[in-house]
Protein backbone atom coordinates (compact mmCIF):
# COMPACT_ATOMS: atom_id res chain seq x y z
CA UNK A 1 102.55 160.01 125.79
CA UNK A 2 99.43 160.64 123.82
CA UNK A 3 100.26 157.91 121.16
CA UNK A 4 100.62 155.41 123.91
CA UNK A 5 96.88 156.62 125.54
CA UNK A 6 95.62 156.10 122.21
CA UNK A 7 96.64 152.71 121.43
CA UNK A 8 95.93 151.51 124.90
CA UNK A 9 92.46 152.67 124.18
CA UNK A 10 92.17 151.08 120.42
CA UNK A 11 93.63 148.13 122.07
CA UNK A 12 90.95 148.07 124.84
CA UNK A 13 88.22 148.88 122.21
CA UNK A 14 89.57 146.13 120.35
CA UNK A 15 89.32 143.68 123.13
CA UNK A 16 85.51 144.81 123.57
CA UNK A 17 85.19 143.92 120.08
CA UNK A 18 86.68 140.98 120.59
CA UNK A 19 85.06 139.96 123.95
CA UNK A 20 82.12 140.05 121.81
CA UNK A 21 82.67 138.33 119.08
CA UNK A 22 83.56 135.63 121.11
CA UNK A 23 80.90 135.43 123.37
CA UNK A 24 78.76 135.33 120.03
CA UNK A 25 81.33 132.58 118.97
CA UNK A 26 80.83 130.57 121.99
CA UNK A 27 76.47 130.57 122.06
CA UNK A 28 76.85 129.68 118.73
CA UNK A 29 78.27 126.94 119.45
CA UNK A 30 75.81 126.29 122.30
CA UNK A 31 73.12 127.03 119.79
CA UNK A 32 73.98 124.25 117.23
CA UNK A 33 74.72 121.88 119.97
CA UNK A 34 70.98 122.33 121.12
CA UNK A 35 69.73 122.27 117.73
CA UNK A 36 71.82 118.91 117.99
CA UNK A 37 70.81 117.29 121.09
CA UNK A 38 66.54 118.07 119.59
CA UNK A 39 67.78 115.84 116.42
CA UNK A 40 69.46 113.45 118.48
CA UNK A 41 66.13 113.06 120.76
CA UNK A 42 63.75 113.13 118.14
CA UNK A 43 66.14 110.64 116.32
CA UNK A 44 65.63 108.58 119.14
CA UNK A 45 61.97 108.50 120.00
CA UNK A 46 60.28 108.90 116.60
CA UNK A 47 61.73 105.03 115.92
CA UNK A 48 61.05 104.16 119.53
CA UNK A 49 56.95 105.55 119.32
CA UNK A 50 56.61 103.97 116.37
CA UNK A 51 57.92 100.33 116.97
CA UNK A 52 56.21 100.95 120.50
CA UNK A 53 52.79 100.85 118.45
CA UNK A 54 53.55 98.41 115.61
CA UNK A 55 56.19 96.10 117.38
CA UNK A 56 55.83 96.74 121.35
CA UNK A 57 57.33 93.23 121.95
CA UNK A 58 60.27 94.33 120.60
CA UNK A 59 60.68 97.13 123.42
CA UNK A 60 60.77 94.60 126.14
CA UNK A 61 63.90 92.99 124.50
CA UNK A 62 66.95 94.91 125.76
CA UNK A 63 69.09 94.13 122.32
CA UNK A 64 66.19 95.04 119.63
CA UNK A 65 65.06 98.22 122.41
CA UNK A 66 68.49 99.28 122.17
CA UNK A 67 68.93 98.89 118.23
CA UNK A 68 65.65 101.25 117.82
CA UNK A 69 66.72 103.78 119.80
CA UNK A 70 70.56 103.63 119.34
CA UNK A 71 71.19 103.00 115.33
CA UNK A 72 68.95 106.45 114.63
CA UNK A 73 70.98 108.20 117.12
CA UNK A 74 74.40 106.85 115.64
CA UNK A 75 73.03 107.08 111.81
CA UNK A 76 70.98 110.40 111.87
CA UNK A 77 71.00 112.22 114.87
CA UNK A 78 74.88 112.83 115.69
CA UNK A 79 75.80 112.97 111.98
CA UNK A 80 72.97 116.49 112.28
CA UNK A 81 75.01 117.49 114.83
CA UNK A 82 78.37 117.16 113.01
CA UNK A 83 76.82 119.37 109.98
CA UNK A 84 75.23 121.82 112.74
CA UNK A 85 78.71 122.89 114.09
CA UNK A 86 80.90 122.13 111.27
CA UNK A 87 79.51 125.84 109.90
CA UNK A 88 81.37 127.70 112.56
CA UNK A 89 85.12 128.71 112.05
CA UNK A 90 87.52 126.28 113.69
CA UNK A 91 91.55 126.04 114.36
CA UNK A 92 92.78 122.34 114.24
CA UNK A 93 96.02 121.59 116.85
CA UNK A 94 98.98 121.07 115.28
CA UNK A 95 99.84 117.40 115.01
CA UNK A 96 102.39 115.69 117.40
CA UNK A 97 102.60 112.25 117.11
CA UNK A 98 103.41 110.23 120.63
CA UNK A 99 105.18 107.10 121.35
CA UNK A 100 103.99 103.99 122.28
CA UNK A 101 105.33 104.45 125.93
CA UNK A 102 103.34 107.89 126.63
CA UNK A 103 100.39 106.42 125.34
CA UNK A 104 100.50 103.45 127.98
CA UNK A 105 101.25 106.33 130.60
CA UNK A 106 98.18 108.22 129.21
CA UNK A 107 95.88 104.83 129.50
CA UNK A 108 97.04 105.06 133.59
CA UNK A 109 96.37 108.31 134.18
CA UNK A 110 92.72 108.00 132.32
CA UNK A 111 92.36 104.52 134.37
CA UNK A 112 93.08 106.42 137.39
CA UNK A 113 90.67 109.52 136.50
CA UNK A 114 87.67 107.62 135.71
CA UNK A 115 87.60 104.90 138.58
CA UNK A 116 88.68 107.77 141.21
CA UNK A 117 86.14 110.47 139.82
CA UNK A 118 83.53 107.50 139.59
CA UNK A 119 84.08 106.88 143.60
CA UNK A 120 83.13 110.38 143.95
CA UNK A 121 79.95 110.32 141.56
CA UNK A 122 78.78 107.10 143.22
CA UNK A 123 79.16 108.43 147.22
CA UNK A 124 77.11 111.92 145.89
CA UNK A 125 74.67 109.92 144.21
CA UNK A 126 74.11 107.38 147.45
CA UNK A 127 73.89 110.63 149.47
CA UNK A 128 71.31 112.07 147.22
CA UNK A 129 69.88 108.60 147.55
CA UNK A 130 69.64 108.49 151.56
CA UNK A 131 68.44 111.85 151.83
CA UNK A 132 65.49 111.54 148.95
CA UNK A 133 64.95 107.89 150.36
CA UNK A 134 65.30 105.63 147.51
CA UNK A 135 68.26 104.53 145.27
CA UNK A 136 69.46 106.88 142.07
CA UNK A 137 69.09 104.68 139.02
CA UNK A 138 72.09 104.14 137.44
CA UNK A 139 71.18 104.84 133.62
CA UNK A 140 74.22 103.14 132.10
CA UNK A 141 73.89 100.10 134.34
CA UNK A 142 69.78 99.38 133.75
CA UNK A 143 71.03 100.09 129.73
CA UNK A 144 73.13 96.93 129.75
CA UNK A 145 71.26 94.55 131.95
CA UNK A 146 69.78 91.93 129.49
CA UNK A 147 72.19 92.76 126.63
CA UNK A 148 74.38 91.04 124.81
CA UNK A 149 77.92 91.16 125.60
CA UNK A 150 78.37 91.45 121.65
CA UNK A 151 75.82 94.44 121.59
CA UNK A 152 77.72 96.51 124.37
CA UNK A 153 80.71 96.33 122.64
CA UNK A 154 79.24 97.55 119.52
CA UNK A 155 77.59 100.14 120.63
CA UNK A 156 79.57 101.22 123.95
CA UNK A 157 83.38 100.08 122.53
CA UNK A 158 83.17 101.30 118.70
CA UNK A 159 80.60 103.15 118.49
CA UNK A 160 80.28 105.38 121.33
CA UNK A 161 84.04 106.27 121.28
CA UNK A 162 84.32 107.33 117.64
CA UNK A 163 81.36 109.27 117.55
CA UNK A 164 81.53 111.22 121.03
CA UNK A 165 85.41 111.68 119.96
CA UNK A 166 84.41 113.45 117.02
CA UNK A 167 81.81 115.97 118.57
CA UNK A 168 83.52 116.69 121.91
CA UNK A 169 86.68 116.74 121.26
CA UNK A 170 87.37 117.68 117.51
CA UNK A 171 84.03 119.78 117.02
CA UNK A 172 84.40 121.97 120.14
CA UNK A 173 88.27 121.95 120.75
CA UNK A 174 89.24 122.93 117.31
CA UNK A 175 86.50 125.86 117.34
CA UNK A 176 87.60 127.02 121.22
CA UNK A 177 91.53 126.56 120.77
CA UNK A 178 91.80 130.11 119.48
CA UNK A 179 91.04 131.24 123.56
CA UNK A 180 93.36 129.19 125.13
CA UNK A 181 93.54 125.16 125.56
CA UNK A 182 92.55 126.12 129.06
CA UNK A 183 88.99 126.69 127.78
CA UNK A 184 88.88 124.59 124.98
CA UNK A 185 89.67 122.03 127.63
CA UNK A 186 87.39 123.35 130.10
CA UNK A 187 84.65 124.08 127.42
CA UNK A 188 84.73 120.19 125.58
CA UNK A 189 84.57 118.24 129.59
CA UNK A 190 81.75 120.40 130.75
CA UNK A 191 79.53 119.75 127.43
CA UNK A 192 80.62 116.41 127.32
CA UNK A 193 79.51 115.84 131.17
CA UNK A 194 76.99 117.21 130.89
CA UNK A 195 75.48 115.32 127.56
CA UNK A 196 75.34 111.89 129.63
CA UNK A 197 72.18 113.22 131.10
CA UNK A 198 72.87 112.20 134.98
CA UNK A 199 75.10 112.49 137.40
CA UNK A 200 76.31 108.61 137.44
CA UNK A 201 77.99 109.45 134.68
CA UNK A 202 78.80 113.50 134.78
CA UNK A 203 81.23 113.48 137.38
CA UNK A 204 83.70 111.13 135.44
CA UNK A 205 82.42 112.03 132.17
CA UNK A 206 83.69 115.31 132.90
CA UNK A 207 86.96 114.62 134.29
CA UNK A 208 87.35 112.31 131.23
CA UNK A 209 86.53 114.85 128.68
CA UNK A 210 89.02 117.43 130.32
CA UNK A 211 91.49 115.24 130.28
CA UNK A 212 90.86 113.46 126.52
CA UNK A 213 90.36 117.19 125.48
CA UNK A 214 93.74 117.95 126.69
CA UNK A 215 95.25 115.16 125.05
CA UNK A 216 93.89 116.13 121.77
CA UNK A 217 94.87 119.58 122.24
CA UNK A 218 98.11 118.62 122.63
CA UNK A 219 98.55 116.07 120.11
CA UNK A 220 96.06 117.14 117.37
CA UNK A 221 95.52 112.94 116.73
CA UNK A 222 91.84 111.76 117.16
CA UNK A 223 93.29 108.67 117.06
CA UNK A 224 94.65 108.60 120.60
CA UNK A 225 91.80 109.89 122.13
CA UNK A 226 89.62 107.20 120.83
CA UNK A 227 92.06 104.31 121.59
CA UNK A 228 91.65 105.06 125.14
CA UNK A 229 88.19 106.08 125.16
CA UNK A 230 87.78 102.47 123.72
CA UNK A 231 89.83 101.31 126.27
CA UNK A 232 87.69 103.09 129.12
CA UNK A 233 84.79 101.33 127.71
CA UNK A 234 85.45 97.93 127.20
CA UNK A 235 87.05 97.39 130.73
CA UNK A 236 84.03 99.11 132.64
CA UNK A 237 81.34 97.94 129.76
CA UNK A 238 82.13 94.73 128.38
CA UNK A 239 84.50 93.34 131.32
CA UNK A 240 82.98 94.61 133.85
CA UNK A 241 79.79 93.27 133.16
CA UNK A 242 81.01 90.17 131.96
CA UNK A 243 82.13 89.42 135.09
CA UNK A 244 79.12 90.35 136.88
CA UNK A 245 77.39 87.79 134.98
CA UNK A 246 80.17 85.16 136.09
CA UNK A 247 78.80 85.51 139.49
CA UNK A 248 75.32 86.29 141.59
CA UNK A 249 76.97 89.55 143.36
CA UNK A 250 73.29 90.30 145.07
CA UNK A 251 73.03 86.71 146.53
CA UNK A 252 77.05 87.02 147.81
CA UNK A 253 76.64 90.36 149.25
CA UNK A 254 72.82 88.48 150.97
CA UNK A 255 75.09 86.16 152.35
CA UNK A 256 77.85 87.92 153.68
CA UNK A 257 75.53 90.29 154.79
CA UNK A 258 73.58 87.17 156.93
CA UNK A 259 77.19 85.88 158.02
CA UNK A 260 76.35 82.49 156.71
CA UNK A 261 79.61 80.83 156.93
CA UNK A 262 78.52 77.74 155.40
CA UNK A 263 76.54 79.02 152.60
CA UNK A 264 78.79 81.65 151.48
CA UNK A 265 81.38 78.92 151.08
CA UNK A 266 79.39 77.02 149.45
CA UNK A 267 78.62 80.05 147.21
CA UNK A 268 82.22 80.57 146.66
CA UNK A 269 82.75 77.08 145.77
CA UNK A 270 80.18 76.93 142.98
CA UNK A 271 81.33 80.40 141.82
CA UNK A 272 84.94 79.70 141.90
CA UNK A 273 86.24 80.32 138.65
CA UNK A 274 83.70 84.02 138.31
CA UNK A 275 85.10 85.11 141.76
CA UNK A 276 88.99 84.35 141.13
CA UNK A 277 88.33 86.33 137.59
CA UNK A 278 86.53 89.19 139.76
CA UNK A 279 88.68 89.50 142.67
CA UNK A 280 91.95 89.77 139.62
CA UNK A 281 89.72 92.62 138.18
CA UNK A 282 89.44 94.58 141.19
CA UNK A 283 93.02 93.94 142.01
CA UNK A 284 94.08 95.44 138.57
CA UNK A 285 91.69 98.72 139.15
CA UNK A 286 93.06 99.11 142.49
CA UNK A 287 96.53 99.05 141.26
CA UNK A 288 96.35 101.16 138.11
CA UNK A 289 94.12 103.47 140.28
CA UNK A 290 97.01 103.95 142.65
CA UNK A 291 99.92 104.27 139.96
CA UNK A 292 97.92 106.54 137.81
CA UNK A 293 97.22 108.96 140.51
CA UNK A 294 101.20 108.69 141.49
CA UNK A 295 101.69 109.32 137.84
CA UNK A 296 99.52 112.44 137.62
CA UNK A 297 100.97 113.80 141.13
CA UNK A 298 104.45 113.85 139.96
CA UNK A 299 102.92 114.92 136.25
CA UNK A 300 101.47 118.21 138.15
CA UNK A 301 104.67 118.93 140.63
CA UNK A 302 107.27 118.57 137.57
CA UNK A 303 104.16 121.01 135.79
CA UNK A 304 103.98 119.04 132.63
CA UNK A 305 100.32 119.52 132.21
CA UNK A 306 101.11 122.86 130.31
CA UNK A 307 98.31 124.75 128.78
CA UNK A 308 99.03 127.35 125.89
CA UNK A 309 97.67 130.62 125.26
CA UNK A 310 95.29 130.83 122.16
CA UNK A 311 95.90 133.36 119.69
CA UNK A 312 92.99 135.53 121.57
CA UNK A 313 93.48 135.80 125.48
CA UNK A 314 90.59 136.74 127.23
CA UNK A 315 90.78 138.92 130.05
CA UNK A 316 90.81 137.52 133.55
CA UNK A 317 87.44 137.71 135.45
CA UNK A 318 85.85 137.76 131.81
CA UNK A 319 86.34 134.03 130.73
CA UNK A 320 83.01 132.78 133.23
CA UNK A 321 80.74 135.61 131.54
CA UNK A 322 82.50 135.20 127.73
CA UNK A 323 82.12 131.43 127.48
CA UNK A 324 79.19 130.49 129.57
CA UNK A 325 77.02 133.81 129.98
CA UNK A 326 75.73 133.44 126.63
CA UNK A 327 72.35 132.61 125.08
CA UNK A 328 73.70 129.04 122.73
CA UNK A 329 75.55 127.93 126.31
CA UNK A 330 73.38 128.53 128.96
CA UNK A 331 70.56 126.82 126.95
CA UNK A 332 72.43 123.95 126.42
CA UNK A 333 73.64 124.17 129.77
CA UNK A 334 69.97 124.64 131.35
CA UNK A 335 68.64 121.86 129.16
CA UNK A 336 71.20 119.21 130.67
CA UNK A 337 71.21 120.42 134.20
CA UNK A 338 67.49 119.21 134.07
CA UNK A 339 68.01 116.42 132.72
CA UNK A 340 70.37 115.67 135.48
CA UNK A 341 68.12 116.47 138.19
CA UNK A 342 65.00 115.39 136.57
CA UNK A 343 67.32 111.75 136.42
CA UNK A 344 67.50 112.06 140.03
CA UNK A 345 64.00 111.60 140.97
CA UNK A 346 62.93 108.78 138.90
């Protein structure tokens, strides 16, 4: 009886120990992913102050605005944060290939995710809107007006993916799998939210990175995860505003709102070809939004969205205080949050 006391309490002791060394674990990683986020800023707006006093014409143009500000970010500031966390012990998930068939299934179900979580994101934000009284800026959307089509899919389709593939999904889920893919999940959509900076994008951000995170977790192939992050990104980047380019959407929605019979056909005439292409597009979201979410119903009552235990469990009712209530998360956490609401009042 006395040997079984005993190693209950060495194995309660040891889970102190544990509890924290992973709560050290986890604000590390919140540490190095602030230390990040300064190089990615300053990255950012030491080009951007400087052509702003040698070249400011060059500001006012969308494309060279977004080269200054974008390249450094790409070429120095992420690449920081890769060396930052790289330092801190990680456990890569074992590799298991999937065939082309799931991976169609998984483009649904992100499809789905994104345009359904985005609903969500937009009816907050118009809320937030009515009561502050005046519109939220859409960050993403004022980004792209006055690009090129060429430059969004640089920057949005190839390099956005790969790079935001490699930090939130490889970076934190290989150095969180060891508590769970629960948390690792968890851990990569909340950072990854919450790095977008507003809450446009945090609400789908987030339910994208949970479920990309999950993918990865289970796969252990980078590869997937950025073919459908690409995926995500040229249909609402490139496509999407592509289309919105075909057409004058603010002088259709003028006219329908006038009920101008005569003009809006005429409208619709002129715009034929642009408002066939849109009405296709929107007929394609609507449907993959509603077989993706019948997908990921019958995915959830046949409970094959299974997430394993890591080799160190943390005690229920201590996950919230290990793997948030540290210094490294809660600073990165506090940093964004502002950010967010900051956004919110411009």
């Amino acid at each position: 009886m006395e040997e079984t006391r005993d190693s209950v309490l060495m194995e309660e002791n040891g889970m102190e120990i544990d509890l924290k060394g992973a709560k050290k674990h986890f604000s590390k990683i919140g540490w190095m992913f602030v230390l990040g986020t300064i190089a990615i800023y300053a990255a950012q707006l030491i080009p951007l102050t400087i052509v702003q006093f040698l070249r400011p014409e060059w500001i006012a143009d969308a494309n060279m605005s977004i080269l200054v500000s974008m390249l450094p970010m790409y070429l120095i500031g992420m690449p920081i944060l890769i060396l930052l966390v790289k330092g801190i012990p990680s456990e890569k998930p074992e590799n298991h290939p999937i065939k082309a068939g799931q991976f169609i299934v998984a483009a649904i179900m992100c499809f789905a995710l994104v345009h359904l979580s985005n609903i969500v994101g937009t009816i907050t934000t118009t809320i937030i809107g009515a009561l502050k009284g005046g519109e939220v800026q859409n960050q993403i959307l004022n980004a792209t007006v006055g690009m090129d089509l060429w430059m969004i899919f640089i920057f949005m389709v190839i390099c956005a993916p790969i790079m935001e593939e490699l930090i939130f999904r490889r970076l934190i889920v290989d150095r969180t799998m060891r508590y769970g893919q629960g948390v690792a999940v968890l851990v990569s959509g909340l950072m990854f939210g919450l790095f977008h900076g507003n809450l446009n994008q945090f609400v789908y951000a987030f339910v994208l990175g949970v479920f990309l995170a999950y993918l990865y977790a289970k796969t252990g192939n980078l590869k997937i995860t950025i073919g459908l992050h690409m995926l995500i990104n040229f249909f609402g980047g490139v496509v999407s505003t592509w289309l919105i380019r075909l057409i004058d959407l603010d002088e259709y929605y003028s006219l329908a709102m006038d009920a101008d019979t005569d003009a809006l056909m005429n409208f619709l005439g002129e715009n034929l070809v642009g408002c066939v292409a849109y009405m296709v597009y929107f007929l394609f979201i609507i449907s993959v939004m509603i077989v993706g979410a019948v997908l990921i119903i019958v995915s959830l009552a046949k409970k094959k969205f299974v997430l394993n235990r890591g080799s160190f469990v943390i005690p229920k009712g201590k996950k919230f205080s290990t793997v948030i209530l540290n210094g490294g998360m809660i600073v990165y956490s506090v940093i964004w949050i502002i950010t967010i609401v900051l956004q919110l009042f411009m």
